[in-house]
Protein backbone atom coordinates (compact mmCIF):
# COMPACT_ATOMS: atom_id res chain seq x y z
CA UNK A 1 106.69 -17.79 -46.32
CA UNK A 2 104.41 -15.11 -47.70
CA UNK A 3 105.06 -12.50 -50.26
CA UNK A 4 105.59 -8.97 -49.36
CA UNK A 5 102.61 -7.61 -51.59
CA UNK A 6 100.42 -10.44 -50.02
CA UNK A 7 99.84 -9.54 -46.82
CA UNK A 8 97.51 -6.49 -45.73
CA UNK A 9 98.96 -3.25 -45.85
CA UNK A 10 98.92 -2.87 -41.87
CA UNK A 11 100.93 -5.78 -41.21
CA UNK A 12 103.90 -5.07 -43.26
CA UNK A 13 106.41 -4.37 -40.73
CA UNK A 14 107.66 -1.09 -41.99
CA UNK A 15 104.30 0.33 -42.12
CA UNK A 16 103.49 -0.90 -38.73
CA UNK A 17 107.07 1.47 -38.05
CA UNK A 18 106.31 4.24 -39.92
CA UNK A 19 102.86 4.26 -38.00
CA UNK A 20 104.11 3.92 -34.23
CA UNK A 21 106.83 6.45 -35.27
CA UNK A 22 103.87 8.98 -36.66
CA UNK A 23 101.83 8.44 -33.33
CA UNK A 24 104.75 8.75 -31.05
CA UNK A 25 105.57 12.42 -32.82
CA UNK A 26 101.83 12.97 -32.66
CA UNK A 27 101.59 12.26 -28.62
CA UNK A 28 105.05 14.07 -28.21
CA UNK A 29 104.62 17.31 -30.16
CA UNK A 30 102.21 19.14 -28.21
CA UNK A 31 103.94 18.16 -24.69
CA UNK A 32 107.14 19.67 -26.12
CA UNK A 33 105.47 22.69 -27.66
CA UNK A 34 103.69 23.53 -24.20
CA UNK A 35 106.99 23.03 -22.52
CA UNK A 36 109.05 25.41 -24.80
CA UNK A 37 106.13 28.19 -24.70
CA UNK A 38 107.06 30.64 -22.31
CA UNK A 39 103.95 32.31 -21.91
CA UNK A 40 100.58 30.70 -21.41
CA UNK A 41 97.57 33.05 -21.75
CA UNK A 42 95.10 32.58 -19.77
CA UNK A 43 91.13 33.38 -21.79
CA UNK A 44 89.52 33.08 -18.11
CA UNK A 45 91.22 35.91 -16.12
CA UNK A 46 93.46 39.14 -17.48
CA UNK A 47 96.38 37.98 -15.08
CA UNK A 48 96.99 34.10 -16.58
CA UNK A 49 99.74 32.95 -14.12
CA UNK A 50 96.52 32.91 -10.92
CA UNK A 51 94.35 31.27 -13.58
CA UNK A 52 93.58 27.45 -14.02
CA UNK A 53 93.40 27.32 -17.83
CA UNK A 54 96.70 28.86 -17.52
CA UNK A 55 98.61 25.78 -15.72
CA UNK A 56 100.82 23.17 -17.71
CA UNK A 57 98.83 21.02 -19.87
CA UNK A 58 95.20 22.12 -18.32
CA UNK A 59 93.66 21.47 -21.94
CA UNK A 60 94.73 17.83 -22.36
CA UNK A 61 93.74 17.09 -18.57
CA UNK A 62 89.90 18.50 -19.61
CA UNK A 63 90.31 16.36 -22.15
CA UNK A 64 91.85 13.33 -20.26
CA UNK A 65 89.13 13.78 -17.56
CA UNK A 66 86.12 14.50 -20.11
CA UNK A 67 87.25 10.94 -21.59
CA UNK A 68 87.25 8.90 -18.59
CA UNK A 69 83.58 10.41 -17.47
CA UNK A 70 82.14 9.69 -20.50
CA UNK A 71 83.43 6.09 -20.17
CA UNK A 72 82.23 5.77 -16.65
CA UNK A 73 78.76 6.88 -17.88
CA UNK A 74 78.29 4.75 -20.53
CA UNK A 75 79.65 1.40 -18.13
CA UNK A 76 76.65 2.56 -15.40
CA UNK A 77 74.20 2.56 -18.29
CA UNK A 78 75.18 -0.77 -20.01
CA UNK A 79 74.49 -2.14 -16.57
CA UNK A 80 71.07 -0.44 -16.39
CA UNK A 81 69.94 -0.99 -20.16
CA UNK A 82 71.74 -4.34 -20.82
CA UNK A 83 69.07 -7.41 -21.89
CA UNK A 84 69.96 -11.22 -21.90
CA UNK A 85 71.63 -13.17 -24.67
CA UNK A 86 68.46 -14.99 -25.49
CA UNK A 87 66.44 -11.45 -26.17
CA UNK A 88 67.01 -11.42 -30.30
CA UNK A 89 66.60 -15.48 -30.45
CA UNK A 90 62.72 -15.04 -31.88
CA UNK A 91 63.24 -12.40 -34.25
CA UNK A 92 62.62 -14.72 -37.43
């Protein structure tokens, strides 16, 4: 059986707690702030409720949508750019 202080820090179990408790808050805050804001202004148009930035969450789906384009990019250039596993054997 191992010793408390032995193993790494991120193992201990109630640091691995304490961590998945601070993400949770940190994924949940902002959905529950947006939802108890009554009034979303909108920077694109002077009336916000006919604007798009003005719509629930609009931010974080930029964001979500930004992230999955950039990750679609980068897979169609790894195939374009990728060499062979042999391509670093003559180096030295």
């Amino acid at each position: 059986m191992r010793n408390r202080e032995s193993s790494p820090l991120f193992y201990r179990a109630n640091v691995r707690r304490g961590l998945w408790n601070v993400l949770l808050f940190l994924c949940a805050f902002p959905i529950v702030y947006e939802l108890m804001s009554e009034k979303r202004y909108s920077y694109f148009s002077k009336d916000g409720f006919q604007s798009i930035d003005a719509i629930f969450s609009f931010y974080g789906l930029v964001g979500l949508f930004g992230s999955l384009l950039i990750i679609i990019v980068a897979r169609v250039l790894s195939f374009f750019i990728r060499v062979g596993e042999a391509y670093y054997n003559d180096d030295f």
